[in-house]
Structures are given as C-alpha cells and as structure tokens.
Protein backbone atom coordinates (compact mmCIF):
# COMPACT_ATOMS: atom_id res chain seq x y z
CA UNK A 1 0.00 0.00 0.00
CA UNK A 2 2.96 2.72 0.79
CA UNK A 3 4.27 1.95 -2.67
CA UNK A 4 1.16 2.75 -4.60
CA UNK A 5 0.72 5.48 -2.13
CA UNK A 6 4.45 7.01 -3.17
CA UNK A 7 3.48 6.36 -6.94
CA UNK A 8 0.40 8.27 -7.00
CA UNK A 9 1.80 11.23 -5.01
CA UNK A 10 4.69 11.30 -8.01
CA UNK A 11 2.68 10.92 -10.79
CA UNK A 12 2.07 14.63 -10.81
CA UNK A 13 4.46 15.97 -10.50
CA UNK A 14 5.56 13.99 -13.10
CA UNK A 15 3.62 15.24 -15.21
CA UNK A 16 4.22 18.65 -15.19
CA UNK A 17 7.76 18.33 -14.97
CA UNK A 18 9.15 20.37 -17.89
CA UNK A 19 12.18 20.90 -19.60
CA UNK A 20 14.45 24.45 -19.30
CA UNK A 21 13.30 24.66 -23.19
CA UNK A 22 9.75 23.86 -22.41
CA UNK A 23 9.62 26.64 -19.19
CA UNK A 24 11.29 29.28 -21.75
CA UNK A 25 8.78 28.35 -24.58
CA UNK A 26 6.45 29.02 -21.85
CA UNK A 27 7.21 32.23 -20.81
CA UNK A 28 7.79 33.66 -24.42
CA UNK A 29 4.15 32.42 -24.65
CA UNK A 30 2.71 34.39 -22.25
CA UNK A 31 4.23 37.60 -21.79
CA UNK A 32 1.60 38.73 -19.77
CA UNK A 33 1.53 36.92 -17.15
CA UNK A 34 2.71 37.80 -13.96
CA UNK A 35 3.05 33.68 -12.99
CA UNK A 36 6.23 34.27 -16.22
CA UNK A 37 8.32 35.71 -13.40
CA UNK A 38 8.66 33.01 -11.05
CA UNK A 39 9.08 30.47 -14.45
CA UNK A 40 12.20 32.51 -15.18
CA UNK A 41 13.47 32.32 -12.11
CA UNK A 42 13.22 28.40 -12.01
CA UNK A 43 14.97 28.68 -15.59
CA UNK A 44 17.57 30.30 -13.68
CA UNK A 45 18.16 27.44 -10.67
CA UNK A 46 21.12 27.26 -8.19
CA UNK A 47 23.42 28.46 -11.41
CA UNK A 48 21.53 31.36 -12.72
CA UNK A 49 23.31 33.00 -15.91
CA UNK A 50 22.16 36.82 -15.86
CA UNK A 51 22.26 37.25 -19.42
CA UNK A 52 19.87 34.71 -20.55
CA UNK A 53 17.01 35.84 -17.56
CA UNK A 54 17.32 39.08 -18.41
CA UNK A 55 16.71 38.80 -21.96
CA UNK A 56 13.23 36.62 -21.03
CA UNK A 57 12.72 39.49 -18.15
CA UNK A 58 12.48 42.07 -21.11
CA UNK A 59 10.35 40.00 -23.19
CA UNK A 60 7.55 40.49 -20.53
CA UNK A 61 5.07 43.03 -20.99
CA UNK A 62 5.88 46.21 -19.52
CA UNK A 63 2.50 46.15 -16.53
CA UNK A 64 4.02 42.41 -15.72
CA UNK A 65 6.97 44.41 -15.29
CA UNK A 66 5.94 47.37 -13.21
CA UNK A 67 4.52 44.90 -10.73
CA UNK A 68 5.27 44.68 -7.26
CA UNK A 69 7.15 41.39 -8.13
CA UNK A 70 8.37 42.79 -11.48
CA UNK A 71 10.28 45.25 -9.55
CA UNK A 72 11.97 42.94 -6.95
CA UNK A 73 12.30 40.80 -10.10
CA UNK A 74 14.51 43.68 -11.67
CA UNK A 75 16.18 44.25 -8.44
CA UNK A 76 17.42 40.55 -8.47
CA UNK A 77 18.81 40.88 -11.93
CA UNK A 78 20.74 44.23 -10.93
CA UNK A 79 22.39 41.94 -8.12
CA UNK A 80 22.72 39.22 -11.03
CA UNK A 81 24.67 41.87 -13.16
CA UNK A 82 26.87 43.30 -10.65
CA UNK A 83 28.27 40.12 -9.46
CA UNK A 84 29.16 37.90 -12.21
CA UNK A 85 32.79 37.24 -13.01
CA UNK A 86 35.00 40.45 -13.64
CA UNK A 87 32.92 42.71 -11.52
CA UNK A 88 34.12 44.55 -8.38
CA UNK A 89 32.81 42.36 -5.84
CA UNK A 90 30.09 44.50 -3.49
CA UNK A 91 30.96 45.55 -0.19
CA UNK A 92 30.20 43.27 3.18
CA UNK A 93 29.49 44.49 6.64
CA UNK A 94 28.03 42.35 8.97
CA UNK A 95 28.29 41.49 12.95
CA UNK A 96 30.48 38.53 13.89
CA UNK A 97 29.80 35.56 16.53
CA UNK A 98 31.58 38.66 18.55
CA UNK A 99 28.72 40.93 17.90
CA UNK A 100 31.19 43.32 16.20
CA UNK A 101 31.68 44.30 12.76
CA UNK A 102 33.22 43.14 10.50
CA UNK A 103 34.22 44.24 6.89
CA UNK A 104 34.98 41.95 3.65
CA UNK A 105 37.44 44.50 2.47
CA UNK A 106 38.95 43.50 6.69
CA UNK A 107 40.27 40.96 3.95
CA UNK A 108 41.68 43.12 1.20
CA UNK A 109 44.60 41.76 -0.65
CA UNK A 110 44.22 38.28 -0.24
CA UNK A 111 41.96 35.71 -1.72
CA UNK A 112 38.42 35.51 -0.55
CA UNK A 113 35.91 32.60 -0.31
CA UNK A 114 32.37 34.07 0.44
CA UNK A 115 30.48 31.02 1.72
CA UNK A 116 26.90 31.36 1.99
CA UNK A 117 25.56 28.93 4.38
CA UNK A 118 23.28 28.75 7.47
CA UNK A 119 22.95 25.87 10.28
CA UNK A 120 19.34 24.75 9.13
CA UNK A 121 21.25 23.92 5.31
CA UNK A 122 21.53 20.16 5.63
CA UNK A 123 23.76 20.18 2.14
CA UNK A 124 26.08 23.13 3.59
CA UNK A 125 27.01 21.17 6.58
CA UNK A 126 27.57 18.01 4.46
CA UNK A 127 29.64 20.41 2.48
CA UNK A 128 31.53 21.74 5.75
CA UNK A 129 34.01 18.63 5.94
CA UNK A 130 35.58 19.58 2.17
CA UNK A 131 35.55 23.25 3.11
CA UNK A 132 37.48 22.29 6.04
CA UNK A 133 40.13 20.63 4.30
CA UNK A 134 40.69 23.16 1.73
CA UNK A 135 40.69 25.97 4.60
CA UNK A 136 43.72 23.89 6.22
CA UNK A 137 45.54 23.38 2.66
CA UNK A 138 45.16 27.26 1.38
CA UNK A 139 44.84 29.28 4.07
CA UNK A 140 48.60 30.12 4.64
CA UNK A 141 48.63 31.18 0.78
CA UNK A 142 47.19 33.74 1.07
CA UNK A 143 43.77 32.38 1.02
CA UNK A 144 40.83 33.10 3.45
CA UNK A 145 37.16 32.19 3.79
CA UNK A 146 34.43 34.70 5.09
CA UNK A 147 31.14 33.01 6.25
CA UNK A 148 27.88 34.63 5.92
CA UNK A 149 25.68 33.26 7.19
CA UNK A 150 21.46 32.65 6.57
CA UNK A 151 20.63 32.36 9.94
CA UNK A 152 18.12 33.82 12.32
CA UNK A 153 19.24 32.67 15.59
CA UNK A 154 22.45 33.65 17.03
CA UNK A 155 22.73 30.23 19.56
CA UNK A 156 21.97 27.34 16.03
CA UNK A 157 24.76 29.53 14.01
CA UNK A 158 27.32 30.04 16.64
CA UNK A 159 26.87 26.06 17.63
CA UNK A 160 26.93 24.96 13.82
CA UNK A 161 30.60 26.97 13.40
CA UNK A 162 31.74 25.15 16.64
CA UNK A 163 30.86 21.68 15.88
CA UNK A 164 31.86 21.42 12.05
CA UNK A 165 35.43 23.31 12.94
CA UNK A 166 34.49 25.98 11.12
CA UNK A 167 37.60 28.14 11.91
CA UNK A 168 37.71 30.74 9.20
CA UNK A 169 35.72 34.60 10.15
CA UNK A 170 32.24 34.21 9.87
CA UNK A 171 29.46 37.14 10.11
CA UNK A 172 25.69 37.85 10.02
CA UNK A 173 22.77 39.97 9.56
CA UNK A 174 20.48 36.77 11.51
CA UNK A 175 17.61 37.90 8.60
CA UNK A 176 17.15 34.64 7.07
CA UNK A 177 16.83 35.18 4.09
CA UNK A 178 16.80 38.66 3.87
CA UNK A 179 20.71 39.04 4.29
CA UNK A 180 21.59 41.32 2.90
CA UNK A 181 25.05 40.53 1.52
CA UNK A 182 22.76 37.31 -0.07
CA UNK A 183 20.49 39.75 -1.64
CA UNK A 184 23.40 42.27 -2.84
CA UNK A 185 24.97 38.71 -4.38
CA UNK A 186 21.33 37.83 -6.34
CA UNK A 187 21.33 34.36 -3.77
CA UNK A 188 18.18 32.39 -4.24
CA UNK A 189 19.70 29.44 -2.91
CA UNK A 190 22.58 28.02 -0.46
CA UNK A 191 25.06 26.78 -0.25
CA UNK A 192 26.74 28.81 -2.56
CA UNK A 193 30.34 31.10 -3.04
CA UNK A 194 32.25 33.35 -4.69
CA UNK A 195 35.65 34.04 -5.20
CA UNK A 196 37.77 37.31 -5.05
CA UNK A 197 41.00 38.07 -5.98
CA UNK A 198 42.98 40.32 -4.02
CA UNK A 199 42.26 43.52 -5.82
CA UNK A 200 37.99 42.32 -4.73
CA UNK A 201 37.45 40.99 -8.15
CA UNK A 202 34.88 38.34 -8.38
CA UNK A 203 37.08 35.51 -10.53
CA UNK A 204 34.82 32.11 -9.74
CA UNK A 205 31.40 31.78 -8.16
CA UNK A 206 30.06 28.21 -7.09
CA UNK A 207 32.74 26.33 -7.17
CA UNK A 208 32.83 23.24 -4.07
CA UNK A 209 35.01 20.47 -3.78
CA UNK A 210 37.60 19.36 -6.02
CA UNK A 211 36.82 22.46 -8.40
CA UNK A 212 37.32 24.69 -5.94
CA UNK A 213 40.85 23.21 -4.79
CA UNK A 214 42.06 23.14 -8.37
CA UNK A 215 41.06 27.01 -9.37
CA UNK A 216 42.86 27.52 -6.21
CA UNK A 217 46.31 25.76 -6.88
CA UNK A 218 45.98 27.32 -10.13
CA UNK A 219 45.38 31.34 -8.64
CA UNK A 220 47.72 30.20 -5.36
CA UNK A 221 51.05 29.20 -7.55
C-alpha cells in the first residue's frame, strides 16, 4: 500500500515536470503573465546565468513588469549583473559571533571565499568537511574564507561553526533570508560562493570540492 501510495503522489508531478526549453517556450508564450516571473526564475536554478534571464525578463510586458514582483524581479537581476565574473565584488558588513563588525574588504589583498551557508542547510554542513580541508591546505597562501551566514538565531549559528570546525571569520545579519550581503549577491539558494582576488574581483562563483581546490592551486602558484 505505501508503494502505490508514493506512486500516485509522483505521478504529478511527473507530469508537469518540464524541460528548461519547455519553461522558456512558456514564458515567451505568455508575456503577460505575472506567474512568467517566477518560471524565469526556475529557468535560472542554483546556477543562474544573468544574461539569458534578463533577456526573457524584457520579453515580458511592460505592466508584468511594473509589478510589485516585477520590480523585486529587476532588483534581483541588478544583483545578477553586478556580481558575475569580472565585476568589483560589493561591499560586506556584517556582525560577527563577537557581535562586532566586521568588513569583507577586513580581507583586502588576499583571496576571498564568500560562503553562503546557514545551520538549518543540511547540504552546507555536508559540504563543511571539504571546506574544512581546503581551509587547512590554502589558508597560509594567502587564502581566506568569510562566512555569511542565513541564519536567524544567534545560539543554532554560533553552535553549527563550533561543531563542524568551522575556523575561518564568519558574520551575520540573523535575517534569514533577507541578508543582505545574499540579496546584494542575487542568492536564491545556499550553499553557494564566490571568489575574489585580491584587488575584490569576483574571478569564480560556485565552485565546491575538487573544483574549488584546483582554481585555487591554479590562482595560489
């Protein structure tokens, strides 16, 4: 009985899965809808690539656009814009477990992991155990890490950094997802990074694991 149960609570959403190509089809046929907004930003998943949502964001109809949701829309894309690779990355001030403030450009001149986590991220602690390692193998190259974190609570973040050995400066805004270093990135979804050079210009962005340790050995020669 559990297994029919599991197949009919698939089925649909197995049928209405749909392609990338089918969601943009979609959206190019129905410029007026305000629902087109949230289909391009499921286009754009954990990856997003600013060019290609923009170009479906200006297809819209300009009322879809003037919307409440249009705006924040166009807001996200702005943050999309300003961060890819080769831009100035934006400037980070946040409290740390301390309670005092603390700066990205505290870490000017070196290179600069900004992790974007939280405690209540099951696949950023199952991430935390890699991070770890490359910390340990970088960090005296002139490598650091700056943790921001998604978090609301002070006590679940401060416990999370203490238990996976998370020894690198971490910081906060506790606003869920309302940081606002994760909304001046355009982050929709954690984990994610991005990588600065020591001039504070954005060279890599989601890069984990053995990806991240080779662009590393390559930058840290």
């Amino acid at each position: 009985m559990k297994k029919l149960w599991l197949l009919f609570v698939l089925i649909p959403s197995l049928a209405f899965a749909q392609s990338k190509e089918e969601m943009i089809a979609q959206v190019k046929a129905n410029p007026k809808d305000v629902n087109s907004l949230r289909l391009i930003q499921k286009i754009g998943g954990y990856d997003p690539n600013y060019k290609e949502l923009n170009d479906l964001y200006k297809k819209l109809d300009k009322k879809v656009r003037r919307t409440n949701d249009g705006l924040l829309f166009d807001r996200y894309l702005k943050a999309l814009k300003n961060t890819q690779i080769g831009k100035k990355a934006p400037s980070i001030t946040q409290l740390d477990l301390a309670g005092e403030p603390y700066a990205l450009s505290d870490l000017k001149g070196k290179y600069v992991l900004i992790d974007f986590w939280a405690s209540w991220c099951p696949d950023c602690r199952k991430q935390s155990p890699s991070l770890v390692k490359t910390y340990a193998t970088f960090k005296d190259k002139n490598f650091e890490i700056l943790g921001v974190s998604f978090d609301r609570d002070y006590e679940p973040w401060a416990k999370a950094v203490k238990d996976d050995n998370l020894t690198w400066k971490h910081v906060s805004d506790l606003q869920n997802w309302n940081n606002a270093a994760g909304q001046t990135y355009g982050v929709k979804a954690i984990p994610q990074n991005v990588l600065i050079d020591p001039q504070g210009i954005i060279v890599a962005r989601n890069l984990h694991g053995d990806a991240l340790n080779a662009k590393l050995t390559e930058l840290l020669k």
